[in-house]
Protein backbone atom coordinates (compact mmCIF):
# COMPACT_ATOMS: atom_id res chain seq x y z
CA UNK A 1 120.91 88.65 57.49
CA UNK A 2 118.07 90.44 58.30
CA UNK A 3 117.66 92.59 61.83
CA UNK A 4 114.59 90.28 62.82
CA UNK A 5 117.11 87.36 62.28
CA UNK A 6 120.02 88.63 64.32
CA UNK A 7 119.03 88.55 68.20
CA UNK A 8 118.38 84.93 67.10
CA UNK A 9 121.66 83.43 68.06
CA UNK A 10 121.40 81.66 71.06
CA UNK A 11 122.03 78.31 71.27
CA UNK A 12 120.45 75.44 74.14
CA UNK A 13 123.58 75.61 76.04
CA UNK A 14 123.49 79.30 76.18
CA UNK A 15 120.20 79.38 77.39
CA UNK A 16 120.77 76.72 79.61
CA UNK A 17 124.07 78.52 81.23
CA UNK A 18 121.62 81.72 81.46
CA UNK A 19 119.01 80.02 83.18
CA UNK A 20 121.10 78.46 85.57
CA UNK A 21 123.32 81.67 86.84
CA UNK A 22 120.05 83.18 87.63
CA UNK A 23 118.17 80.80 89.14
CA UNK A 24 120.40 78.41 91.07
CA UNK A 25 122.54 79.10 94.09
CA UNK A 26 124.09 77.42 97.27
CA UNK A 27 121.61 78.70 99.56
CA UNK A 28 118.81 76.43 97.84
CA UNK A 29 121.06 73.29 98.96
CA UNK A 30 121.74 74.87 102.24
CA UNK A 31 118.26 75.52 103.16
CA UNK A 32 116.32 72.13 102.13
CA UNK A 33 119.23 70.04 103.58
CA UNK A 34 118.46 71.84 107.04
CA UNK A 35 114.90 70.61 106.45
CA UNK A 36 115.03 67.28 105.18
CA UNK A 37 118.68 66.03 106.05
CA UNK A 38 119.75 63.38 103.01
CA UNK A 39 116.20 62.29 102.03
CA UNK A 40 116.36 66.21 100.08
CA UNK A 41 118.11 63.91 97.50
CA UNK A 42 114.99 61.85 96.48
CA UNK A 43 113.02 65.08 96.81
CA UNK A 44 115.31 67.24 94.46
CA UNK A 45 114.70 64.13 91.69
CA UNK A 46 110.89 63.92 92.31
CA UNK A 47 110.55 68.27 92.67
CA UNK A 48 112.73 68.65 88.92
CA UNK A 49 110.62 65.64 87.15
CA UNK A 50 106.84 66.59 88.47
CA UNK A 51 107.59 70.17 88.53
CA UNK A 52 110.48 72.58 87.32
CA UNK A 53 110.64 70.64 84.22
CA UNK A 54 107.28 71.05 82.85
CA UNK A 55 107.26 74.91 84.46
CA UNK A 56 109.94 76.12 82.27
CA UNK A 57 108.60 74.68 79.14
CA UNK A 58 105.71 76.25 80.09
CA UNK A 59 107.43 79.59 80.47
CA UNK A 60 109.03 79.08 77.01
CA UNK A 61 106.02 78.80 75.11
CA UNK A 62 104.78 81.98 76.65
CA UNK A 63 107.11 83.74 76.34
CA UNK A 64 107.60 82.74 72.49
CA UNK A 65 103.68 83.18 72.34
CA UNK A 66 103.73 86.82 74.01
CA UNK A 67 107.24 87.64 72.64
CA UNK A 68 106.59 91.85 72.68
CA UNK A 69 105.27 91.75 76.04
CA UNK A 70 107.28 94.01 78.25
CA UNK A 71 105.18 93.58 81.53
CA UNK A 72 106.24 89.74 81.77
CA UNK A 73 103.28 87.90 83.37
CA UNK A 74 101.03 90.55 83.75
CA UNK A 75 101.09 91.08 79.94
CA UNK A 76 100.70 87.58 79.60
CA UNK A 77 97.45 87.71 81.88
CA UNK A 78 96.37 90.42 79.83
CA UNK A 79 96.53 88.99 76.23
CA UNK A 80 94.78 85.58 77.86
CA UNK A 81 91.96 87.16 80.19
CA UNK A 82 91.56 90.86 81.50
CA UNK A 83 92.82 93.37 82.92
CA UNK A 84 91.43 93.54 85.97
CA UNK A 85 93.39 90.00 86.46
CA UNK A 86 96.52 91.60 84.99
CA UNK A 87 96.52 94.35 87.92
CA UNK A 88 96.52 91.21 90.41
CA UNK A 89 99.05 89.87 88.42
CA UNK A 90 101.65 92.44 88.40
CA UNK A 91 100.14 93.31 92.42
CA UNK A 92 100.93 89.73 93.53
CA UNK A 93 104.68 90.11 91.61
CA UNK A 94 105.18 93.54 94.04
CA UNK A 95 104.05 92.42 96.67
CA UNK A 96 105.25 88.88 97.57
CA UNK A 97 109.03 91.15 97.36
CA UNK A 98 108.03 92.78 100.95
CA UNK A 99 108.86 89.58 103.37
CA UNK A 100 111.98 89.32 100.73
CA UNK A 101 113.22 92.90 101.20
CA UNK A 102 112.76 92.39 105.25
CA UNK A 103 115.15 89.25 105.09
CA UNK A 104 118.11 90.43 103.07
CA UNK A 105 119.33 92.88 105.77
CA UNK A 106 119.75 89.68 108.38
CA UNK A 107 121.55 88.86 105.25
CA UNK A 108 123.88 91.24 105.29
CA UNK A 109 124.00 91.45 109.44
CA UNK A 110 125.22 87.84 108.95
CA UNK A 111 127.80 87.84 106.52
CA UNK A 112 129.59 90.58 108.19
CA UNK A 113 129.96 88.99 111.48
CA UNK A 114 131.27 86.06 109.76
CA UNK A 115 133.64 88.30 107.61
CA UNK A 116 134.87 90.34 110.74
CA UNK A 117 134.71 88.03 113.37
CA UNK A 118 134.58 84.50 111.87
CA UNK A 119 131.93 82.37 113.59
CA UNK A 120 128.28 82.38 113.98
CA UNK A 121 127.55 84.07 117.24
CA UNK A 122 125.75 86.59 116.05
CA UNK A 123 123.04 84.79 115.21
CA UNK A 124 122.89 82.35 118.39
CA UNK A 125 123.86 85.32 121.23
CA UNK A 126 122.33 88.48 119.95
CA UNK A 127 118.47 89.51 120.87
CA UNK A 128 115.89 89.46 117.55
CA UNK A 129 114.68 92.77 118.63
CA UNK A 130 118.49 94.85 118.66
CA UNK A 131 118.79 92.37 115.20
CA UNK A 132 115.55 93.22 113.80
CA UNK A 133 116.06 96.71 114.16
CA UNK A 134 119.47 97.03 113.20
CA UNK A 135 117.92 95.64 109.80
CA UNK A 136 115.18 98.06 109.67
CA UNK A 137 117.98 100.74 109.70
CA UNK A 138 119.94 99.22 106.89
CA UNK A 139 116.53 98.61 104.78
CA UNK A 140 115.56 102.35 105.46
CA UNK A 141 119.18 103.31 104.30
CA UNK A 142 118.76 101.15 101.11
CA UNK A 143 115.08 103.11 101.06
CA UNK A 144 116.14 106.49 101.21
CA UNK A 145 119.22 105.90 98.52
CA UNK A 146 116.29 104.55 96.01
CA UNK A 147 114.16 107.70 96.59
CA UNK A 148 117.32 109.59 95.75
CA UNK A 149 117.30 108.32 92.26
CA UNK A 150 121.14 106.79 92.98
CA UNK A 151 122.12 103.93 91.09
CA UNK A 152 121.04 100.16 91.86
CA UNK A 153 124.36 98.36 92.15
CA UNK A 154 123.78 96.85 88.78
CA UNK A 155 127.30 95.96 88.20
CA UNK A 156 128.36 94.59 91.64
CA UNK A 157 125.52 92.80 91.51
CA UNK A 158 126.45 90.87 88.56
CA UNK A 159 129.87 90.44 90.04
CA UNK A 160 128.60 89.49 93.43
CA UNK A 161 125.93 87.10 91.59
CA UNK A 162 128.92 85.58 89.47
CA UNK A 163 131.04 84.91 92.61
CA UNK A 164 128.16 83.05 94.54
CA UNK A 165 127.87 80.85 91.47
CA UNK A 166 130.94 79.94 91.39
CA UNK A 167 131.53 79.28 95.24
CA UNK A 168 128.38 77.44 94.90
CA UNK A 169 130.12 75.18 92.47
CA UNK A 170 133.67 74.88 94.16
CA UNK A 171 131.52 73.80 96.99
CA UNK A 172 130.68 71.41 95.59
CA UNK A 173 133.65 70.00 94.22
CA UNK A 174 135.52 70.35 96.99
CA UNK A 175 133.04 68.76 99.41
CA UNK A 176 132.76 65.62 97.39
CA UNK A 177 136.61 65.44 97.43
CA UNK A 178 137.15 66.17 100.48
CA UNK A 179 137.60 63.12 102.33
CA UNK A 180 139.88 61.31 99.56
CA UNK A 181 141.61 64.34 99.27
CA UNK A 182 142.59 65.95 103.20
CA UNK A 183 141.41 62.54 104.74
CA UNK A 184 138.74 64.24 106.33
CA UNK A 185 135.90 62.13 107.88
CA UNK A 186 132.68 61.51 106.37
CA UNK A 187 129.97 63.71 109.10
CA UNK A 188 126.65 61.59 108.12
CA UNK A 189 127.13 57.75 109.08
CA UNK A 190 126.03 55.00 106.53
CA UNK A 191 125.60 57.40 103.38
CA UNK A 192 126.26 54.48 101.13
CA UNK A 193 122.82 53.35 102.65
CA UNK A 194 119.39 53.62 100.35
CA UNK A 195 117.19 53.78 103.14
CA UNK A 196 118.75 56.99 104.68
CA UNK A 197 117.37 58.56 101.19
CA UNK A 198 114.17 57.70 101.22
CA UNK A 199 111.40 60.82 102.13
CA UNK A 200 108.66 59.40 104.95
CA UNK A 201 106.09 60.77 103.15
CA UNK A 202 103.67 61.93 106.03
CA UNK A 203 102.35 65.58 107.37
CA UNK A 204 105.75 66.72 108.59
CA UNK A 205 107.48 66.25 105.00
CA UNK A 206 104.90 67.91 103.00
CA UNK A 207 105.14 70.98 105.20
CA UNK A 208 108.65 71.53 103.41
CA UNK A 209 107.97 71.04 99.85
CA UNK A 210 107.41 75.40 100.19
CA UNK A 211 111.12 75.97 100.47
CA UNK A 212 111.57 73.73 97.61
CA UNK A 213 109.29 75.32 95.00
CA UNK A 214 110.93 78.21 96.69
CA UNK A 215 114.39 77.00 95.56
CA UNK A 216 113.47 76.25 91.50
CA UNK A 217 110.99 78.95 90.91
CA UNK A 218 111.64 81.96 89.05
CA UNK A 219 112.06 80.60 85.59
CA UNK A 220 109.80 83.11 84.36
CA UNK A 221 112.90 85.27 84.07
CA UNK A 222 114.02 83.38 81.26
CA UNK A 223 111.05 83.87 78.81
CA UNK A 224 112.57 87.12 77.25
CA UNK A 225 115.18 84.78 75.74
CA UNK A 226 112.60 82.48 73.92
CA UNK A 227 112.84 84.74 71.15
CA UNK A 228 116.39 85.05 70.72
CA UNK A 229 117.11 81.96 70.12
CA UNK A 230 118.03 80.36 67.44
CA UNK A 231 115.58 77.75 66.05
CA UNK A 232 113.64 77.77 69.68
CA UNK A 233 111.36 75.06 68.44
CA UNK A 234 114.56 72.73 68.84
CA UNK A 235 117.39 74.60 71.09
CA UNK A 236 114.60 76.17 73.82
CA UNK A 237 113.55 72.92 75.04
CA UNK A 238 116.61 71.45 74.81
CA UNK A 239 118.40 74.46 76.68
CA UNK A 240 115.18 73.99 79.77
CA UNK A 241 116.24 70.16 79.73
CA UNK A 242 119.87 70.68 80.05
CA UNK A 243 118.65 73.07 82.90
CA UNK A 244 117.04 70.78 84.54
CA UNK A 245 119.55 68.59 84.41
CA UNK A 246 122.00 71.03 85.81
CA UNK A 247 120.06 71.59 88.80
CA UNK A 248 119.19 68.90 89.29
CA UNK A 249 123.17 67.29 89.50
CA UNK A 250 123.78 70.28 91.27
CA UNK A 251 121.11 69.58 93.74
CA UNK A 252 122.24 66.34 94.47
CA UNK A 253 125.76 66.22 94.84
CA UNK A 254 125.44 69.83 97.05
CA UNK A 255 123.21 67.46 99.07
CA UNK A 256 125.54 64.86 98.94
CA UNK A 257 128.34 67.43 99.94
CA UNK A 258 126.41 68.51 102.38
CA UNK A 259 125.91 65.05 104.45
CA UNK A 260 129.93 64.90 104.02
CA UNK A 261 130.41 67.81 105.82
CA UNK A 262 127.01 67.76 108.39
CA UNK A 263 125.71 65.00 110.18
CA UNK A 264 122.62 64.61 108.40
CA UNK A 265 120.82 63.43 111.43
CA UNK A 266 121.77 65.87 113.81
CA UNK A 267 121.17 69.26 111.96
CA UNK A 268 122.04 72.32 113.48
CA UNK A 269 119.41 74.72 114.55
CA UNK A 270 121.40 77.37 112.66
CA UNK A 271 122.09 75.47 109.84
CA UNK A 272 119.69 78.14 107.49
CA UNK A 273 121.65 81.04 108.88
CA UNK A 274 124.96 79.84 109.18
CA UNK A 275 125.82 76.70 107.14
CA UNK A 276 127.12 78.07 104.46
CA UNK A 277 129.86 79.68 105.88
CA UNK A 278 130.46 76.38 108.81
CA UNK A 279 131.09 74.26 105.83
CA UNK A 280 133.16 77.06 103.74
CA UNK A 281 135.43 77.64 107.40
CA UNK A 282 135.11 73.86 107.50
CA UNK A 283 136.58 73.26 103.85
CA UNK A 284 139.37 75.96 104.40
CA UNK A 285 140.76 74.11 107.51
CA UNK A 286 140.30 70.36 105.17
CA UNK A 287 142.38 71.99 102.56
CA UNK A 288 144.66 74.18 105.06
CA UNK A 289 143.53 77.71 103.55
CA UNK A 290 142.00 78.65 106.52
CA UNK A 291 139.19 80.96 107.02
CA UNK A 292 140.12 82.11 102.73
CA UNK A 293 137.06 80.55 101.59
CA UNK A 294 135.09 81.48 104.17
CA UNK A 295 136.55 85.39 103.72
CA UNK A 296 135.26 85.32 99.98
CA UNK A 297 132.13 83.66 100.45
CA UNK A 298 131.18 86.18 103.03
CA UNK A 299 132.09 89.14 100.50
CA UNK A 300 130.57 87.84 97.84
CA UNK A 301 127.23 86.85 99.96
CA UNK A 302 127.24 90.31 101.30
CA UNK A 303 127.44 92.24 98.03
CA UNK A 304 125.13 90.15 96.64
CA UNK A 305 122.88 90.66 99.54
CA UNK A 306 123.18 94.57 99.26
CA UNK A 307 122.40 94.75 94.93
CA UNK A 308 119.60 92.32 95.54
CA UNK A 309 118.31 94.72 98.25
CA UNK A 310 118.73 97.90 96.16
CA UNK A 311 117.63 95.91 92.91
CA UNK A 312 114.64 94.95 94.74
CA UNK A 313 113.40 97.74 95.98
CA UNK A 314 112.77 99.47 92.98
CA UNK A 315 112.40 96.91 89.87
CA UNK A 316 109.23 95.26 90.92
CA UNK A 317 107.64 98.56 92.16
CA UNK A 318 108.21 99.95 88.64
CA UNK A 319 106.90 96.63 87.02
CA UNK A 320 103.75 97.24 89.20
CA UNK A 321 103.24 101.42 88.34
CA UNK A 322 105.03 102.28 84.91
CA UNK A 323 102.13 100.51 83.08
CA UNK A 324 99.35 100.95 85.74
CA UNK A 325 95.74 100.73 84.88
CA UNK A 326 94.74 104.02 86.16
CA UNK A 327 90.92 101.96 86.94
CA UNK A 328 93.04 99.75 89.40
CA UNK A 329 96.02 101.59 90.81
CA UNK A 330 95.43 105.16 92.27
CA UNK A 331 97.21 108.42 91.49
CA UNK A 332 98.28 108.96 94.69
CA UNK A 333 100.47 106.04 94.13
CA UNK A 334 101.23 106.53 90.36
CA UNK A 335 102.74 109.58 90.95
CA UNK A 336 106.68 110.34 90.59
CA UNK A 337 108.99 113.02 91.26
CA UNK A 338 110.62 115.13 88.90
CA UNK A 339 113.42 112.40 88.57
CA UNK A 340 111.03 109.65 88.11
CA UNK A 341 110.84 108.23 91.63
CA UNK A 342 107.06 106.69 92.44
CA UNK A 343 107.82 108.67 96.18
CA UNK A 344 104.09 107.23 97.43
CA UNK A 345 105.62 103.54 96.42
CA UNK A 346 108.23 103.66 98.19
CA UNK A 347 106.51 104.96 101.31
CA UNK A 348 103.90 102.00 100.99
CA UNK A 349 107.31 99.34 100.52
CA UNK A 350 108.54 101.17 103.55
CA UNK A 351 105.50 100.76 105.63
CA UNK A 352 104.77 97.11 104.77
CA UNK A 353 108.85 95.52 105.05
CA UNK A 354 108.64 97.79 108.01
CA UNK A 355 106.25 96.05 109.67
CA UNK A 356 107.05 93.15 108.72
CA UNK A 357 110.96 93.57 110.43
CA UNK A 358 109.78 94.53 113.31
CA UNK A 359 106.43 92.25 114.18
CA UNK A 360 107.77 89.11 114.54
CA UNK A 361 110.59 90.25 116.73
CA UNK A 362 108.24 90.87 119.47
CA UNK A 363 107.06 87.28 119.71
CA UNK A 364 109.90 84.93 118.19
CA UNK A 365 113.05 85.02 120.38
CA UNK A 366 116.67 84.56 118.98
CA UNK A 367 118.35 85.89 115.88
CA UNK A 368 118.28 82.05 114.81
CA UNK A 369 114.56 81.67 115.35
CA UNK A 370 113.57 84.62 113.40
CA UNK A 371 115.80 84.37 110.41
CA UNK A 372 113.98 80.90 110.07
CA UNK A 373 110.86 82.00 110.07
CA UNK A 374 111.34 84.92 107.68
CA UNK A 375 112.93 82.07 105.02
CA UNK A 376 110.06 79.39 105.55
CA UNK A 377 107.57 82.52 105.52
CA UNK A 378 109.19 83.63 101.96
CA UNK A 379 109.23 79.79 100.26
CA UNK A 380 105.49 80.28 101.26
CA UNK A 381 104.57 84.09 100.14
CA UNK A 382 107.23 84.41 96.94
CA UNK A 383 105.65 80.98 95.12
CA UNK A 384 102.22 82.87 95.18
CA UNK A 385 103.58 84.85 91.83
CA UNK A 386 103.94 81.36 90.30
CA UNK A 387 100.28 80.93 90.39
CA UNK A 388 100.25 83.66 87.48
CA UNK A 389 102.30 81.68 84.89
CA UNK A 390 100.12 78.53 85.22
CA UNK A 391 96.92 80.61 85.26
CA UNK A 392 98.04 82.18 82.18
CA UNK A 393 99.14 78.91 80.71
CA UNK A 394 95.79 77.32 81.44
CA UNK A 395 93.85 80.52 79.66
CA UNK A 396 96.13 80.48 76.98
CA UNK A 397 95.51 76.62 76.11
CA UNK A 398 91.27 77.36 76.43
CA UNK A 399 91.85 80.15 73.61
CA UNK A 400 95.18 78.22 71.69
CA UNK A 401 93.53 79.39 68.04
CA UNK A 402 93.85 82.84 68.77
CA UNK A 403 97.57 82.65 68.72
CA UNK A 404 100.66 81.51 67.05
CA UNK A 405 104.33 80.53 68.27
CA UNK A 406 106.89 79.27 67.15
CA UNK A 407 107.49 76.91 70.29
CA UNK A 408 105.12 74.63 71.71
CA UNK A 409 105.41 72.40 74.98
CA UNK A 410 102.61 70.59 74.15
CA UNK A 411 100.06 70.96 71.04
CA UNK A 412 96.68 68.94 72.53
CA UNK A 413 95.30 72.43 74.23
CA UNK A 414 93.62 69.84 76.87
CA UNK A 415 97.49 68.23 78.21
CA UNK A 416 98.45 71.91 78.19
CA UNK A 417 95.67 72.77 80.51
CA UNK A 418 96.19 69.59 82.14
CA UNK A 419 100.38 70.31 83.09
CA UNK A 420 99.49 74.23 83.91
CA UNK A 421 96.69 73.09 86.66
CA UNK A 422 98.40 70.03 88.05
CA UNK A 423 101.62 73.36 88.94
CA UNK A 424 98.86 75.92 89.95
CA UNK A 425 97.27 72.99 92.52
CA UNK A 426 101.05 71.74 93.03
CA UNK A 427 101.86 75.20 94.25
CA UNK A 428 98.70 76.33 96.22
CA UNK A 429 99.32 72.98 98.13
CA UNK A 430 103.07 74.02 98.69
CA UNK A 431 102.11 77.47 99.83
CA UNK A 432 99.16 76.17 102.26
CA UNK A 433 101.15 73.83 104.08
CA UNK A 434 104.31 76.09 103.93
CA UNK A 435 102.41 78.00 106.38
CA UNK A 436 102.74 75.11 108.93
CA UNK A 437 105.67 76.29 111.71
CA UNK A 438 108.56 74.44 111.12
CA UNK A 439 109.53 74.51 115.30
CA UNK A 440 107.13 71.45 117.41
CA UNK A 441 104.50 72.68 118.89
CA UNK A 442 104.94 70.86 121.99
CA UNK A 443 108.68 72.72 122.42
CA UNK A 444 106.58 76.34 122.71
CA UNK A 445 103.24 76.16 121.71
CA UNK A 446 102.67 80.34 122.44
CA UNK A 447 105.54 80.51 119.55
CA UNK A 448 104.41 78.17 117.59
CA UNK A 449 100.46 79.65 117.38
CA UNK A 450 102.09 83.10 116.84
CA UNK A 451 103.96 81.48 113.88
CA UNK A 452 101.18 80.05 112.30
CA UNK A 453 98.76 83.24 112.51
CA UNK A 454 102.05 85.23 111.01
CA UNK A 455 102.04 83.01 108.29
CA UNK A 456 98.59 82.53 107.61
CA UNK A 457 98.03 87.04 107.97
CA UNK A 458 100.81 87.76 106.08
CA UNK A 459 99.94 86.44 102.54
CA UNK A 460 96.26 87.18 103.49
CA UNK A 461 96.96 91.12 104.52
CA UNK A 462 99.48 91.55 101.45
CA UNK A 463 97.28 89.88 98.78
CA UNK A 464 94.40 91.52 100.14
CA UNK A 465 95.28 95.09 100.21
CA UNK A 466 95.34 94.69 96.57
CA UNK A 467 91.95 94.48 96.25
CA UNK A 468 91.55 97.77 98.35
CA UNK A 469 93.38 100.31 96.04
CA UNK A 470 90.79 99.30 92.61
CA UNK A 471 88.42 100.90 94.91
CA UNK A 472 90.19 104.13 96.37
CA UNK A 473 91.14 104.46 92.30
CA UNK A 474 87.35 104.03 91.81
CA UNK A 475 86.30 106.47 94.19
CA UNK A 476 89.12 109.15 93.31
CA UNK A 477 87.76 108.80 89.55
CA UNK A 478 83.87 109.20 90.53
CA UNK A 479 85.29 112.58 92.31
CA UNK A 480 87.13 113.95 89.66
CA UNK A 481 84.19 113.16 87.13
């Protein structure tokens, strides 16, 4: 056997079981089940079918297309179009991380009261503006440590990340046998009804489809493993399917374990913040464990928290500036200390997530409120990074002579082109009415304009300052020359 021939061993269900650890977890079930109540089970089926199906396949023909690309989509952007788009690529990947980095210290805030002091108070009693900046210590902690060159939390983070996965699946199973059993009762009246499933499909619903493209993105992740697989032609597609299928499932009995547990039509107000851990101390006390479950959940969701805030910090700013077009990206920001630290990156991250902790505090009241917002506010900034795969897929289909793989979604180069700009308008459409606030207007209307111009500025201001540093690059080159 050659050395081309041995990464090749990966079989579907491998890939499959890889896709899935990375990009499925409770907190996807959680979160669309506070927005949509049961009918999230008709929208799971309709979201995997129209969408994350024909996404990943995409993503495996690109990735078996581009297969020595090391800059993921931005490389992909690059072989298809220029490099000008490439830099707005790999910008748009960077950047849509700052609302994430502000969130995941609420993250940790929360699972620690829950580990220390067992209920959800923290979120419903303590002020957004002692929260908010108790989080902007923790993410300038996490800051600091990165500058410092000291290790990312690689391991615990796989640890942590295995844990979650499998608490999202004993969830699961223990929800759905719950009631036959401890005898519990069933929360959600008439589940066994079809018409408590099906979506209204009007303004309000399509406002929420964000959090779901939110929940199945990322499958760009798995391209890298296109190539070491064996036979991808057969075992790729079939490993995306099976993927599909597992999310799907998963999806819909979580949902379905979720309406056991919840009353589907009375949702909390902190159901984002604090479900998980209700129906974990809720569980424990079905199957007499007490607060156990809840104990590890919180540990795991904490350390998980923590290595995705340290991961985060500094992967994507190194995706953006170790393969910098020096035309786009100025040396100010390019350059690195002695240890290899970009310091000027890490002052810009610090800057933005720094505003964006503290902003909103001053006009959304409650630790509930806030945490809500920053969620719906990243199902609407993260997906913009999505828009790069299907652009790419589109140029790639326009140009499909110039290049050979050895998997193929689709061979007509117009259906391709078809599937990747039916996602990119799928997404767009998402993102736009994402930016909708999710509280009624009538309830606070001063809240609930401040929401919407947050929402709309945010992806606006973050996009947009990438088109300001081509030119400071421009200028700093006309000076030196």
């Amino acid at each position: 056997m050659t050395d081309e021939k041995k990464p090749k061993q990966l079989f579907w269900y491998n890939i499959a079981l890889l896709a899935f650890v990375s990009v499925w977890g409770l907190g996807n079930v959680v979160n669309n089940f506070a927005q949509e109540g049961l009918v999230v089970v008709v929208s799971w089926i309709l979201i995997m079918i129209l969408y994350f199906v024909p996404y990943t396949l995409m993503v495996g023909q690109m990735g078996a297309t581009f297969k020595d690309a090391e800059g993921g989509v931005s490389s992909w952007i690059k072989e298809v179009s220029t490099r000008r788009l490439a830099y707005f690529a790999a910008w748009t990947y960077w950047v849509v991380h700052i609302p994430y980095l502000a969130q995941k210290p609420q993250s940790i805030l929360i699972a620690g009261s829950w580990l220390f002091r067992s209920n959800g108070n923290f979120v419903k009693n303590t002020p957004s503006i002692i929260v908010q900046s108790l989080c902007l210590v923790i993410f300038l902690i996490f800051l600091y440590m990165a500058s410092r060159g000291i290790a990312t939390l690689n391991r615990v983070g796989t640890i942590a990340g295995m844990s979650m996965f499998i608490m999202s699946i004993l969830f699961i199973i223990l929800g759905l046998s719950a009631p036959a059993m401890t005898g519990s009762t069933i929360a959600t009246a008439n589940m066994t009804h079809v018409s408590n499933y099906i979506p209204k499909f009007d303004f309000k619903y399509f406002t929420t489809i964000s959090m779901l493209v939110f929940a199945v993105g990322g499958a760009e992740k798995i391209s890298p493993y296109v190539n070491k697989t064996k036979n991808p032609a057969k075992n790729f597609p079939k490993g995306m399917i099976a993927l599909a299928i597992m999310v799907a499932v998963s999806a819909i009995l979580g949902s379905f374990a979720m309406g056991m547990i919840f009353d589907a039509n009375n949702i909390p107000d902190d159901l984002m913040a604090n479900g998980a851990y209700i129906a974990f101390q809720r569980l424990g006390n079905f199957y007499h464990v007490g607060n156990l479950l809840l104990w590890i959940y919180a540990i795991a969701n904490a350390m998980a928290s923590i290595a995705a805030l340290a991961v985060s910090i500094d992967a994507p700013l190194r995706i953006l500036l170790d393969d910098a077009d020096p035309k786009y990206v100025p040396n100010a920001l390019r350059r690195k200390t002695s240890g290899g630290v970009p310091i000027n990156g890490y002052k810009l991250t610090g800057i933005l997530v720094s505003i964006i902790i503290i902003i909103p505090a001053l006009g959304i009241s409650g630790t509930n409120n806030l945490y809500n917002w920053l969620l719906n506010l990243n199902s609407v900034v993260m997906p913009l990074r999505y828009l790069w795969v299907f652009w790419a897929f589109m140029m790639l289909n326009k140009q499909l002579d110039k290049f050979h793989s050895d998997y193929m979604f689709v061979k007509n180069p117009k259906v391709g082109f078809g599937f990747g700009a039916w996602c990119f308008l799928f997404t767009a459409f998402a993102c736009i009415l994402g930016m909708v606030p999710k509280i009624t207007y009538a309830s606070n209307p001063s809240a609930w304009w401040f929401q919407l111009i947050l929402n709309v500025l945010t992806p606006i201001v973050l996009i947009g300052i990438g088109f300001i540093l081509p030119a400071i690059a421009r200028r700093h080159q006309e000076e030196v020359n």
